[in-house]
N, C-alpha and C. Protein backbone atom coordinates (compact mmCIF):
# COMPACT_ATOMS: atom_id res chain seq x y z
N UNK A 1 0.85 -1.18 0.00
CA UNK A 1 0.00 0.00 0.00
C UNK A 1 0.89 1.24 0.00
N UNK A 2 0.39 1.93 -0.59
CA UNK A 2 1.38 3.18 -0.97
C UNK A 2 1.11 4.17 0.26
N UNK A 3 2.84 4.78 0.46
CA UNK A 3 2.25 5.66 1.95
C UNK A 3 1.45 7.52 1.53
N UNK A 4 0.75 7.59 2.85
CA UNK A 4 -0.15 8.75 2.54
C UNK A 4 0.50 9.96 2.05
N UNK A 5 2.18 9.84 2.06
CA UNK A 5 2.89 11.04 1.67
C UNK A 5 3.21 11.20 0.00
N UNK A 6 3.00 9.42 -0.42
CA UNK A 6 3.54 8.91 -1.83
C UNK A 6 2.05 9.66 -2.43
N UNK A 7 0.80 9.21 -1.94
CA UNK A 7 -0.60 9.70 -2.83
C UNK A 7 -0.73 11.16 -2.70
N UNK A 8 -0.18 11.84 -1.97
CA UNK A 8 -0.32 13.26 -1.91
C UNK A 8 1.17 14.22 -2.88
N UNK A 9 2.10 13.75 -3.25
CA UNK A 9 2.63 13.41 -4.01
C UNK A 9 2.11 13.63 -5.27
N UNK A 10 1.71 12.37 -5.71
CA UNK A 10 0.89 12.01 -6.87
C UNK A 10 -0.37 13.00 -7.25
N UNK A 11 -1.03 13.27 -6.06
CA UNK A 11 -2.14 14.41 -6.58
C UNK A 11 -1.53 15.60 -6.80
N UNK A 12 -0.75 16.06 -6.08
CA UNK A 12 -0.04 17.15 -6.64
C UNK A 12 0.36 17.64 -7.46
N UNK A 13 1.17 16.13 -8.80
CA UNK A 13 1.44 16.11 -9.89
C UNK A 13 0.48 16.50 -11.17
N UNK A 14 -0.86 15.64 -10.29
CA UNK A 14 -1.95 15.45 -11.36
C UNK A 14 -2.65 16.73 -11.36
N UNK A 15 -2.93 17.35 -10.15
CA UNK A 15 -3.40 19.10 -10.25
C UNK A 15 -2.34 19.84 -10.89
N UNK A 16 -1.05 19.97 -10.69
CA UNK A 16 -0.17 20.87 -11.16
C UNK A 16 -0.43 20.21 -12.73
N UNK A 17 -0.42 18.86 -13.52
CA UNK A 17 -0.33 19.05 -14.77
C UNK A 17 -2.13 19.63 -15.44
N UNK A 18 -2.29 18.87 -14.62
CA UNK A 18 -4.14 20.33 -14.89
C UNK A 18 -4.17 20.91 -14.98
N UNK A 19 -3.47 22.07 -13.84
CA UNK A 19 -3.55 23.34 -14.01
C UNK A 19 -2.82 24.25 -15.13
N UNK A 20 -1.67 23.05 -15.70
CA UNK A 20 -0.43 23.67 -16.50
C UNK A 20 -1.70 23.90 -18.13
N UNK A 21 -2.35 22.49 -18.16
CA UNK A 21 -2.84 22.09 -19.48
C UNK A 21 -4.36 23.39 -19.15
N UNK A 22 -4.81 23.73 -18.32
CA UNK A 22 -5.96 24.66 -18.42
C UNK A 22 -5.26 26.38 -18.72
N UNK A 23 -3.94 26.47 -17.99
CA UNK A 23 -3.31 27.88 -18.31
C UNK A 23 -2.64 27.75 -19.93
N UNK A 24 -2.15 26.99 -20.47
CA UNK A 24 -2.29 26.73 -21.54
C UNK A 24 -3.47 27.06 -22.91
N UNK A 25 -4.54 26.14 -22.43
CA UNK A 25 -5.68 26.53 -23.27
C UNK A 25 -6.23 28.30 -23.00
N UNK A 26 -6.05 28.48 -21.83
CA UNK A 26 -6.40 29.90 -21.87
C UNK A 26 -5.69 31.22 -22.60
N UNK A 27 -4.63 30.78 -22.61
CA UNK A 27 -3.28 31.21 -23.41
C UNK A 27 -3.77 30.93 -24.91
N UNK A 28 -4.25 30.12 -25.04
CA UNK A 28 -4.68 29.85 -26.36
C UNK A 28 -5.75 30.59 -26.58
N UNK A 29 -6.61 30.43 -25.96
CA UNK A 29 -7.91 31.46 -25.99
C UNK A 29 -7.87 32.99 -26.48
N UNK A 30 -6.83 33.57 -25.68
CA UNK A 30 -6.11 34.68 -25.20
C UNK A 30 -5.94 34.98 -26.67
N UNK A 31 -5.13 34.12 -27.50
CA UNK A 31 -4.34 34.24 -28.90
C UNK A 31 -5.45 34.34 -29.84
N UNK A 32 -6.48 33.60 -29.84
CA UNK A 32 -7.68 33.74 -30.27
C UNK A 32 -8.69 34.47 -30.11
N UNK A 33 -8.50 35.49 -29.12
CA UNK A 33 -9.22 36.36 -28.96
C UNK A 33 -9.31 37.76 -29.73
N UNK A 34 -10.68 38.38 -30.34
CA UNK A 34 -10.43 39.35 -31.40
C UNK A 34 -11.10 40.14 -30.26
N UNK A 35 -11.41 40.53 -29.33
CA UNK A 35 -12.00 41.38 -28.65
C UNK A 35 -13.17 41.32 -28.34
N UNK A 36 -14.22 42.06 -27.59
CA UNK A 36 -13.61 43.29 -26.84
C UNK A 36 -12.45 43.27 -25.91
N UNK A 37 -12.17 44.45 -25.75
CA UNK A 37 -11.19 44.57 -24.47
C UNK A 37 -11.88 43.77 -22.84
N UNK A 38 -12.82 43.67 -22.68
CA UNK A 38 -13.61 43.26 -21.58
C UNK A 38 -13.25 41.60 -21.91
N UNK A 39 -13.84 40.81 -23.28
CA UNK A 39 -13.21 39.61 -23.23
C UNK A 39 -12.14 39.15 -22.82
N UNK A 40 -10.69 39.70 -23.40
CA UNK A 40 -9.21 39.63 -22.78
C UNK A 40 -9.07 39.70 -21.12
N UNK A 41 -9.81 40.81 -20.77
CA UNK A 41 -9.90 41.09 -19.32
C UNK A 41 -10.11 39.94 -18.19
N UNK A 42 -11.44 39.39 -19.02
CA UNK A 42 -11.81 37.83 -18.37
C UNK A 42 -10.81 37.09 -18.33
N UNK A 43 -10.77 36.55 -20.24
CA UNK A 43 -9.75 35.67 -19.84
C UNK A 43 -8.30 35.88 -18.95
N UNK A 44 -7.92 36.96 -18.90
CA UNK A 44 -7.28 37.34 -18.12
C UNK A 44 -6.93 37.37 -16.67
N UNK A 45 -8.23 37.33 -16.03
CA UNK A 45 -8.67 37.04 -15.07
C UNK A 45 -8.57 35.59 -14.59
N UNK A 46 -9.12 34.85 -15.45
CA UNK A 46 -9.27 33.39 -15.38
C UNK A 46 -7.47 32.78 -15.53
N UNK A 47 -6.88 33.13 -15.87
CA UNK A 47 -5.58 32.83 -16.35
C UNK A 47 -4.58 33.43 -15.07
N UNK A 48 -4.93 34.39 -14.07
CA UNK A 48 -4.30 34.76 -13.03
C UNK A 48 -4.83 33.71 -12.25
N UNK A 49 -6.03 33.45 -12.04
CA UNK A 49 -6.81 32.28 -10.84
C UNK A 49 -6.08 30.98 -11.25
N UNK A 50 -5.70 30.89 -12.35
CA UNK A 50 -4.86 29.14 -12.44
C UNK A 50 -3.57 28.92 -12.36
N UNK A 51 -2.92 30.44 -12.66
CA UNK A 51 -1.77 30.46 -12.17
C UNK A 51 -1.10 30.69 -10.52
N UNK A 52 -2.17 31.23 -10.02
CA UNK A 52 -2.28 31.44 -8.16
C UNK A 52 -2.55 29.93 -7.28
N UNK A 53 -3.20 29.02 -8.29
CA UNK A 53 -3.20 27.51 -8.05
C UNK A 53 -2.21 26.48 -8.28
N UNK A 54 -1.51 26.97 -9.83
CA UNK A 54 -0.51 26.33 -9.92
C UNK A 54 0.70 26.74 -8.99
N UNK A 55 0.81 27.80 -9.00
CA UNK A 55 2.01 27.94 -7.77
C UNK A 55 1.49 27.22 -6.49
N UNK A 56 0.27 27.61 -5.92
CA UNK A 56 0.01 26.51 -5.11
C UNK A 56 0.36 25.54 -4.63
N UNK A 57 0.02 24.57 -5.70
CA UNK A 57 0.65 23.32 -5.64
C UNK A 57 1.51 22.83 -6.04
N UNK A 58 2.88 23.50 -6.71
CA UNK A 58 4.35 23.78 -6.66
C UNK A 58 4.69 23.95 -5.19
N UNK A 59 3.99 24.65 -4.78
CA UNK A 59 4.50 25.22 -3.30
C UNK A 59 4.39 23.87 -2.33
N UNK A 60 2.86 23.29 -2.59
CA UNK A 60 2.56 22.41 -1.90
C UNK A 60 3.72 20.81 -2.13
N UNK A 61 4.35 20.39 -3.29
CA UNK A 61 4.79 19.88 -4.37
C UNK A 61 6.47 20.24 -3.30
N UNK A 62 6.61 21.28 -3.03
CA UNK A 62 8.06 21.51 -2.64
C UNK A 62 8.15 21.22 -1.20
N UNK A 63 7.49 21.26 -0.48
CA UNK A 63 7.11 21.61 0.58
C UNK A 63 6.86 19.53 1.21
N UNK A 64 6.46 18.57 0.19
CA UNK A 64 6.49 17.63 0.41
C UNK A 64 8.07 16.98 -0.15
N UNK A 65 8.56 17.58 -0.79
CA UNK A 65 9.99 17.01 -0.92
C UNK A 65 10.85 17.27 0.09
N UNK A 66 10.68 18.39 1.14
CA UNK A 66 11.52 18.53 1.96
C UNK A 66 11.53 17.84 3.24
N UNK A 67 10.00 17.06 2.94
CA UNK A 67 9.52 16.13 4.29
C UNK A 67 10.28 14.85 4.19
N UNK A 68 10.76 14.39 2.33
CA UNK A 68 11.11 13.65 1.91
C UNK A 68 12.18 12.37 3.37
N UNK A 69 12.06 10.96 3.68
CA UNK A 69 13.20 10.61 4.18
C UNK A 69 14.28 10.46 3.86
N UNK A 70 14.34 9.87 2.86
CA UNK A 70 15.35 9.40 1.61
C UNK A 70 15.43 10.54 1.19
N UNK A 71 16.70 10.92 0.59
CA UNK A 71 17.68 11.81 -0.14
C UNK A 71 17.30 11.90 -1.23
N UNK A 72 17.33 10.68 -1.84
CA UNK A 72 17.59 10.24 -3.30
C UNK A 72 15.78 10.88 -3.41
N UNK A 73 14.34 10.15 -3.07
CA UNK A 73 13.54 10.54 -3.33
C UNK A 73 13.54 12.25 -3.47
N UNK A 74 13.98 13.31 -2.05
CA UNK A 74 14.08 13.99 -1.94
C UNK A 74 14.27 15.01 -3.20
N UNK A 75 15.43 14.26 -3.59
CA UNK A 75 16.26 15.42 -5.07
C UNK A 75 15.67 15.00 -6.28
N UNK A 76 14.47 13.72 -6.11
CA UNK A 76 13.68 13.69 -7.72
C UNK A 76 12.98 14.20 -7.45
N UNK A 77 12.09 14.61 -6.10
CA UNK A 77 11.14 15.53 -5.84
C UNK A 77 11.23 17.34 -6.15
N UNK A 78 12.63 17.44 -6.00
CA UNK A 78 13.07 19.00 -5.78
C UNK A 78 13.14 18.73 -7.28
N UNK A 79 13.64 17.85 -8.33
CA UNK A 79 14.38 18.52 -9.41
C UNK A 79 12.49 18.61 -10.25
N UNK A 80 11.17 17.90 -9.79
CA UNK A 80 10.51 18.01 -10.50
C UNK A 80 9.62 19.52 -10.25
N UNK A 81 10.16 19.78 -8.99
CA UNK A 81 9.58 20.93 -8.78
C UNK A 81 10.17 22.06 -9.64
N UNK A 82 11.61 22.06 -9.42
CA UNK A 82 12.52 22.50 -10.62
C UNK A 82 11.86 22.89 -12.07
N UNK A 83 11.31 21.89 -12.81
CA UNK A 83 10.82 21.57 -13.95
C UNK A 83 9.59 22.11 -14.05
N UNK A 84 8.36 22.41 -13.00
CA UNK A 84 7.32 22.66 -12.84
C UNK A 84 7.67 24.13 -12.99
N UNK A 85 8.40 24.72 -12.20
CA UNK A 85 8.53 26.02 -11.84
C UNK A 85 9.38 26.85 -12.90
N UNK A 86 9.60 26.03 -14.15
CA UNK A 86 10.26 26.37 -14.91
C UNK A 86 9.10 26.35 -16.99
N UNK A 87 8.46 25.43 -16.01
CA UNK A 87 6.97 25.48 -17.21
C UNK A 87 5.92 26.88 -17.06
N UNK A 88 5.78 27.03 -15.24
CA UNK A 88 4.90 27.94 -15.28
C UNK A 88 5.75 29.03 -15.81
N UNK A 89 7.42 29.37 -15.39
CA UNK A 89 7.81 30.62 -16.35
C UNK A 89 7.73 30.59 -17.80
N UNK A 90 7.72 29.66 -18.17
CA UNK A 90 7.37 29.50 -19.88
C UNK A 90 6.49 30.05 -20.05
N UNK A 91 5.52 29.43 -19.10
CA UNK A 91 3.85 29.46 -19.65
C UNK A 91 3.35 30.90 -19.70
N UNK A 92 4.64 31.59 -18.52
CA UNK A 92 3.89 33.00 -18.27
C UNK A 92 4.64 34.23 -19.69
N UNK A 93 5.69 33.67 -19.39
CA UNK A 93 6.14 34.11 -20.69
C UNK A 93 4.89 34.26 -22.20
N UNK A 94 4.78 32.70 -22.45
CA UNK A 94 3.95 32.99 -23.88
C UNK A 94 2.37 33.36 -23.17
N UNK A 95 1.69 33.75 -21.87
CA UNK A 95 0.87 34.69 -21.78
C UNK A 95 1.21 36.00 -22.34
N UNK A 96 2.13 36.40 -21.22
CA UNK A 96 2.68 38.35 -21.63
C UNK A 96 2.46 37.96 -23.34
N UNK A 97 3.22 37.32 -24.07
CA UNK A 97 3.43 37.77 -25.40
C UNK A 97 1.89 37.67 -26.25
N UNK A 98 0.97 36.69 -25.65
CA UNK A 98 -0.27 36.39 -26.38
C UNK A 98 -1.63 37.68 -25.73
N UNK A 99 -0.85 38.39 -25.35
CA UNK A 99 -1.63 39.27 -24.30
C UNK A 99 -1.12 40.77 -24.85
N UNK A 100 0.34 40.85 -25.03
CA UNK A 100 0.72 42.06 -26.20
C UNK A 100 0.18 41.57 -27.71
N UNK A 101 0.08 40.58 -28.56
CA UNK A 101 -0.48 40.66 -29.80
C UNK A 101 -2.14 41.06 -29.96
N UNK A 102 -2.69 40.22 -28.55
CA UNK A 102 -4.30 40.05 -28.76
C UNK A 102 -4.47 42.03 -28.38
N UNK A 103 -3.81 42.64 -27.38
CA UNK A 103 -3.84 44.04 -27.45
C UNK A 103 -3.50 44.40 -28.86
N UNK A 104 -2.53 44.47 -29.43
CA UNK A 104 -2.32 45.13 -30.43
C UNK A 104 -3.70 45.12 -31.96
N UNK A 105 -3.87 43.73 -31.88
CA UNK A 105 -4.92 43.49 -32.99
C UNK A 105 -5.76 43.80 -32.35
N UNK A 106 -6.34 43.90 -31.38
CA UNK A 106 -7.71 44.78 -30.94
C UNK A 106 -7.53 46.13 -30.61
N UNK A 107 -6.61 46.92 -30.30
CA UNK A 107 -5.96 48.56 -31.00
C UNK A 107 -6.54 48.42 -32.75
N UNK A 108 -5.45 47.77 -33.12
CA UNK A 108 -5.63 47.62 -34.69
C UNK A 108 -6.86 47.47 -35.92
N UNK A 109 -8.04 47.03 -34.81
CA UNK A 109 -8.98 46.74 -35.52
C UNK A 109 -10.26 48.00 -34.89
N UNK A 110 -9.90 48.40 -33.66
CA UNK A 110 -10.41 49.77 -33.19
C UNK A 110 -9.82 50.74 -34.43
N UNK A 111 -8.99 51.15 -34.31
CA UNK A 111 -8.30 52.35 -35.52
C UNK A 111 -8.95 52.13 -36.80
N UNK A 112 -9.00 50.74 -37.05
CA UNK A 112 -9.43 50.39 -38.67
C UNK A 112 -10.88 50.95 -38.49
N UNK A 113 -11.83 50.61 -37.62
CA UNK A 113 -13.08 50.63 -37.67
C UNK A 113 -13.34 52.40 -37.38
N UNK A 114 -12.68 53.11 -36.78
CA UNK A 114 -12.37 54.38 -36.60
C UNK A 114 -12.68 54.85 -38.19
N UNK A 115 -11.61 54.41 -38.52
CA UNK A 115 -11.52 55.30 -39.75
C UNK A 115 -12.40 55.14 -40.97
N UNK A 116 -12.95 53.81 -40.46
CA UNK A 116 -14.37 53.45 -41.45
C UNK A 116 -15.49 54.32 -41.29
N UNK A 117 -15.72 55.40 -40.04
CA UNK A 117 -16.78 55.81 -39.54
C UNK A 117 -17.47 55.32 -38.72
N UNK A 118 -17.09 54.15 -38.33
CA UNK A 118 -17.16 53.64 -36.60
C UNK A 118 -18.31 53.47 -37.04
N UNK A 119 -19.32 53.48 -38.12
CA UNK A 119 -20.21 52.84 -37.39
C UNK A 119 -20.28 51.07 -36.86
N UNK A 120 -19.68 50.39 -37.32
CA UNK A 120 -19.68 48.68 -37.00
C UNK A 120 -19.09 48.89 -35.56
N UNK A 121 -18.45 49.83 -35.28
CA UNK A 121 -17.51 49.83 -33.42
C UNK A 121 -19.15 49.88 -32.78
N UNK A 122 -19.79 51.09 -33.35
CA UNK A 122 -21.34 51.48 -32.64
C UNK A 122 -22.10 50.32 -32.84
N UNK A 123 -22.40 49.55 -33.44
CA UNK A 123 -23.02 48.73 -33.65
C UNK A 123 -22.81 47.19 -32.54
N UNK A 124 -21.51 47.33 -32.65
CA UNK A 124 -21.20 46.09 -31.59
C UNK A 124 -20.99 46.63 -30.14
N UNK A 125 -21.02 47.84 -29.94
CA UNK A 125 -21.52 48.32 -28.51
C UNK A 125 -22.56 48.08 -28.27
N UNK A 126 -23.32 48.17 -29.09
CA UNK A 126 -25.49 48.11 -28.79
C UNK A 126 -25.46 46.61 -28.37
N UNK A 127 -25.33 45.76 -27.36
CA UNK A 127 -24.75 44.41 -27.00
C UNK A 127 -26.50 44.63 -26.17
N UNK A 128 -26.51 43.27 -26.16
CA UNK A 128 -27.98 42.78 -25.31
C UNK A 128 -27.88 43.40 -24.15
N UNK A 129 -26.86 43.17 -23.51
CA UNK A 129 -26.95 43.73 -21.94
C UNK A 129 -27.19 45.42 -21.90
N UNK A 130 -26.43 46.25 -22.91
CA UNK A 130 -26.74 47.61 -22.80
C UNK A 130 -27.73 47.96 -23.24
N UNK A 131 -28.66 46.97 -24.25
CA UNK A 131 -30.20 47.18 -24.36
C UNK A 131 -30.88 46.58 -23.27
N UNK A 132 -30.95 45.63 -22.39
CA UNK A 132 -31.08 45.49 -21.18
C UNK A 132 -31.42 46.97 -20.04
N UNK A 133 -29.88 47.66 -19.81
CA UNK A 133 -29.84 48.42 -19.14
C UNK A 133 -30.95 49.51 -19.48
N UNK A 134 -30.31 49.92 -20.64
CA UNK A 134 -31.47 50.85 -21.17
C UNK A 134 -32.69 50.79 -21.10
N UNK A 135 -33.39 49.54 -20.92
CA UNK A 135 -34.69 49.23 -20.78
C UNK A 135 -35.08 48.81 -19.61
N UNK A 136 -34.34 48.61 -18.79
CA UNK A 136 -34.26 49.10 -17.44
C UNK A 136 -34.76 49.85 -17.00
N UNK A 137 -33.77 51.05 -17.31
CA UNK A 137 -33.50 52.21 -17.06
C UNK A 137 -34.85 53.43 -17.65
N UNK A 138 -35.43 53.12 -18.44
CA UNK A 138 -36.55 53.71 -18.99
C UNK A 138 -37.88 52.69 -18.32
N UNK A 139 -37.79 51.96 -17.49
CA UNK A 139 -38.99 51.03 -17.04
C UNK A 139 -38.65 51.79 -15.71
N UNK A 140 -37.45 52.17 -15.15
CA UNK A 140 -37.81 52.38 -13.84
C UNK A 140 -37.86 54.03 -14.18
N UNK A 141 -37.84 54.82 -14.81
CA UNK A 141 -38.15 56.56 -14.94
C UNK A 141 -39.67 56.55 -15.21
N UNK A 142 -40.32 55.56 -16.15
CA UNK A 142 -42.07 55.49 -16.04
C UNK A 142 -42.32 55.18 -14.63
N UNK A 143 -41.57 54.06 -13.99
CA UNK A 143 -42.62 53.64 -13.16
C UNK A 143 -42.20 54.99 -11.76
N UNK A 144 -41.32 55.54 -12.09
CA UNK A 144 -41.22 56.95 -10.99
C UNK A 144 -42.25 57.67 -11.22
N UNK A 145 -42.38 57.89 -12.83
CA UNK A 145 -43.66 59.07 -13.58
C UNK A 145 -45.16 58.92 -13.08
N UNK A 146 -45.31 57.19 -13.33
CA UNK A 146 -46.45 56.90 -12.47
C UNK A 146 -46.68 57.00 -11.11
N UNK A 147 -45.66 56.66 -10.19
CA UNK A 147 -45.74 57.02 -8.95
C UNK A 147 -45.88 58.34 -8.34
N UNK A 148 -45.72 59.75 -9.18
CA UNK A 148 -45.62 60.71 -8.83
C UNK A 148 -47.08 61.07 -9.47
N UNK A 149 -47.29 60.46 -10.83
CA UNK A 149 -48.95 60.52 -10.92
C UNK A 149 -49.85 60.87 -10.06
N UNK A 150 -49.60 60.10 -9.62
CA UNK A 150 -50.71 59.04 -8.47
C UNK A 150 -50.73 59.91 -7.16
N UNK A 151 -49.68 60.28 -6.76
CA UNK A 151 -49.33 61.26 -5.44
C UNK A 151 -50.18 62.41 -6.32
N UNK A 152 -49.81 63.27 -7.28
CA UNK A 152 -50.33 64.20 -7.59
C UNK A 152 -51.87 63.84 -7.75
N UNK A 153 -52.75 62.88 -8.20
CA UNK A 153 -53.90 62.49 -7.89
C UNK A 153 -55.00 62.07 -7.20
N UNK A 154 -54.07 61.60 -5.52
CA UNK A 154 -54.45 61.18 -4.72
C UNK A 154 -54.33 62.54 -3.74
N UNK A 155 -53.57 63.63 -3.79
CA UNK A 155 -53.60 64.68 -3.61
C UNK A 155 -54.76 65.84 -3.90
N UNK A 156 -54.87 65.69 -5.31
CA UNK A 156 -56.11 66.10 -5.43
C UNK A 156 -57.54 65.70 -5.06
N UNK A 157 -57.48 64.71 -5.16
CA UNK A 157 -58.94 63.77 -4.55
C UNK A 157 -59.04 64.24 -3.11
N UNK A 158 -57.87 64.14 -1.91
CA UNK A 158 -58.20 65.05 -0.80
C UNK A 158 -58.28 66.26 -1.00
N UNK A 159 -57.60 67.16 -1.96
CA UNK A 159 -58.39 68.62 -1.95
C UNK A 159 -60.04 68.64 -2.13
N UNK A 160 -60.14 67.95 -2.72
CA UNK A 160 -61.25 67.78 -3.76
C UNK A 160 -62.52 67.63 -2.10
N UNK A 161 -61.86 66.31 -1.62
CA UNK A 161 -62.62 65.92 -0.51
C UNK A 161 -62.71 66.73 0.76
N UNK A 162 -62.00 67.77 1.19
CA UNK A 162 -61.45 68.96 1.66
C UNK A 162 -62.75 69.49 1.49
N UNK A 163 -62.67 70.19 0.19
CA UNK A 163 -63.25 71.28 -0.08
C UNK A 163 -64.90 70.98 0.24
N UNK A 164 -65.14 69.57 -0.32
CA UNK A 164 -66.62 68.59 -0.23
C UNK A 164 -66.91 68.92 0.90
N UNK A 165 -66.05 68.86 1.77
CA UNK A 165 -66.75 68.85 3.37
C UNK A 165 -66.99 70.13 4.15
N UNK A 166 -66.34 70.82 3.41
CA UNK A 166 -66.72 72.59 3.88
C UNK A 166 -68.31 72.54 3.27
N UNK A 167 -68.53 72.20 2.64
CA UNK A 167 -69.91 72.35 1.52
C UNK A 167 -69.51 73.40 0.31
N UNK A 168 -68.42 73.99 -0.14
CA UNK A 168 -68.59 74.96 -0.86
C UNK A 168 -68.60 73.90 -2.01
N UNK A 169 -69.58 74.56 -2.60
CA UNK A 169 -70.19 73.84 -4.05
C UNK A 169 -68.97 73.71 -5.04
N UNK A 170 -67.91 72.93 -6.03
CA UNK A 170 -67.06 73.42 -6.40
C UNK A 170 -67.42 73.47 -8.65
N UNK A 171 -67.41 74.80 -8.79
CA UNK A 171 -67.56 74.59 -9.93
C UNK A 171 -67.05 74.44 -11.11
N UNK A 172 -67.23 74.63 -12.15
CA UNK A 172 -66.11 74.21 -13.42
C UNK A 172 -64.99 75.00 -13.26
N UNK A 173 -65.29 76.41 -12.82
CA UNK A 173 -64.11 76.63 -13.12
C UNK A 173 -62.87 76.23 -11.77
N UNK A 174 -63.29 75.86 -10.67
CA UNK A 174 -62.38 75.25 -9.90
C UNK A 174 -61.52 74.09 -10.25
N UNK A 175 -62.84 73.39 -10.80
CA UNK A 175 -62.33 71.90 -11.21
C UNK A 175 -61.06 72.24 -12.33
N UNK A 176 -61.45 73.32 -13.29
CA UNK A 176 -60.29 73.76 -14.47
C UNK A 176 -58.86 73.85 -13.63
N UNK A 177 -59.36 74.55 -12.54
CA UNK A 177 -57.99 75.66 -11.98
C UNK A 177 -57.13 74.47 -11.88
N UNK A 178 -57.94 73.25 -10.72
CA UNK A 178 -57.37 72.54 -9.92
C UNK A 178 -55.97 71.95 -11.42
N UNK A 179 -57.37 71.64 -12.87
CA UNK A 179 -56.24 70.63 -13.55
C UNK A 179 -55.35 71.15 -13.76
N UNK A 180 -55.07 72.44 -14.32
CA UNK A 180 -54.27 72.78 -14.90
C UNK A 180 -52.90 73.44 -14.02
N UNK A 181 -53.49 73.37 -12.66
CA UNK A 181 -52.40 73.32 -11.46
C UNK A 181 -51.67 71.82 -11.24
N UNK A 182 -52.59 70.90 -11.22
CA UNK A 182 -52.14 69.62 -11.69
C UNK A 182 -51.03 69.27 -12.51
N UNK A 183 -50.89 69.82 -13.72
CA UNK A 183 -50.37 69.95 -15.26
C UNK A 183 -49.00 70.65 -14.83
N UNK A 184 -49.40 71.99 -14.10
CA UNK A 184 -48.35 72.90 -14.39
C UNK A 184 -47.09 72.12 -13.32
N UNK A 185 -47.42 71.04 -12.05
CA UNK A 185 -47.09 71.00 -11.53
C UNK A 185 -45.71 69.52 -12.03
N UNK A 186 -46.80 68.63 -12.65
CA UNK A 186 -46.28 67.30 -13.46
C UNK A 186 -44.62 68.14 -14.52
N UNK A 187 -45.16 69.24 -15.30
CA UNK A 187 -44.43 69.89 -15.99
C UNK A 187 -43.33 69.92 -15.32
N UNK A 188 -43.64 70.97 -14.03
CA UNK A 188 -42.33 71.53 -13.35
C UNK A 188 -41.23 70.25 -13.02
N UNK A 189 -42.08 69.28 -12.53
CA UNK A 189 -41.27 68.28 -12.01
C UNK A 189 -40.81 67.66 -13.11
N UNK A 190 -40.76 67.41 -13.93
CA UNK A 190 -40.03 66.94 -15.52
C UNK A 190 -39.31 67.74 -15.94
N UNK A 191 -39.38 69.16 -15.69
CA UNK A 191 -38.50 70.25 -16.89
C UNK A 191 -38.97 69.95 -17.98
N UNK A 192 -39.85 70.13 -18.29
CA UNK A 192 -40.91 70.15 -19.85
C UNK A 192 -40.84 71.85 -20.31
């Protein structure tokens, strides 16, 4: 039976080559990426979180070689850490460089579209989510409009009921005054 230091070991290997083969594909991604700038960002993002893991378990990976009893195990343990810690500098390496091209061709294709008259740049801004917002954003300014309606209506109905209970009779032209105080008031509060 293999001892609990040999299987921890072994998982170590098998996460660190995971993590090598997922920072990899993201790197690839990265290279494949035509933009937006917000896409890169992600992947970008995602590509710092696997590299904060892979050191991890390098760390973790080194940290069991020094527990090592044996010597000899010891220095195949250190030299693979060696090797590990020498992939993730690779790996970070052809990030930076897949991370200066994917910038440059998305500069490059901003300028191009610039000088076309931007409209296709405008066009791929109008993205679901900023029609989202926008419609949002115009659902919640009605439903303020209505709410202030309603205050201004329910306002009047107690003048209205006010006045009912004095008994003074109220006639058209009150009822006029009241609307168009109503009106002037909806106005003010809009800047109309």
């Amino acid at each position: 039976m293999a001892a609990p230091q040999d299987v921890h070991v072994r998982i170590c290997n098998q996460e660190i080559v995971k993590f090598d083969l997922e920072v990899k594909a993201l790197i690839q991604d990265i290279r494949d990426c035509s933009g937006p700038l917000s896409a890169l960002t992600e992947l970008n993002t995602k590509v710092k979180e696997k590299f904060q893991q892979l050191r991890h378990r390098i760390q973790e990976l080194e940290q069991s070689a020094k527990e090592q009893d044996k010597e000899s195990e010891k220095q195949v343990l250190l030299q693979e850490v060696e090797n590990h810690k020498k992939q993730m500098l690779s790996n970070q390496t052809s990030w930076r460089k897949a991370n200066l091209t994917c910038k440059i061709a998305i500069d490059n294709l901003e300028k191009a579209e610039l000088l076309q008259g931007g409209d296709l740049l405008r066009q791929r801004k109008t993205t679901k989510e900023s029609l989202a917002q926008t419609s949002s954003a115009i659902t919640e300014s009605l439903m303020g409009i209505s709410r202030m309606m309603s205050q201004q209506v329910q306002q009047s109905e107690e003048a209205m009921q006010t006045l009912g209970m004095n008994h003074i009779p109220l006639s058209g032209e009150i009822t006029v005054y009241l609307s168009i105080h109503l009106l002037k008031d909806i106005l003010v509060a809009f800047k109309f």
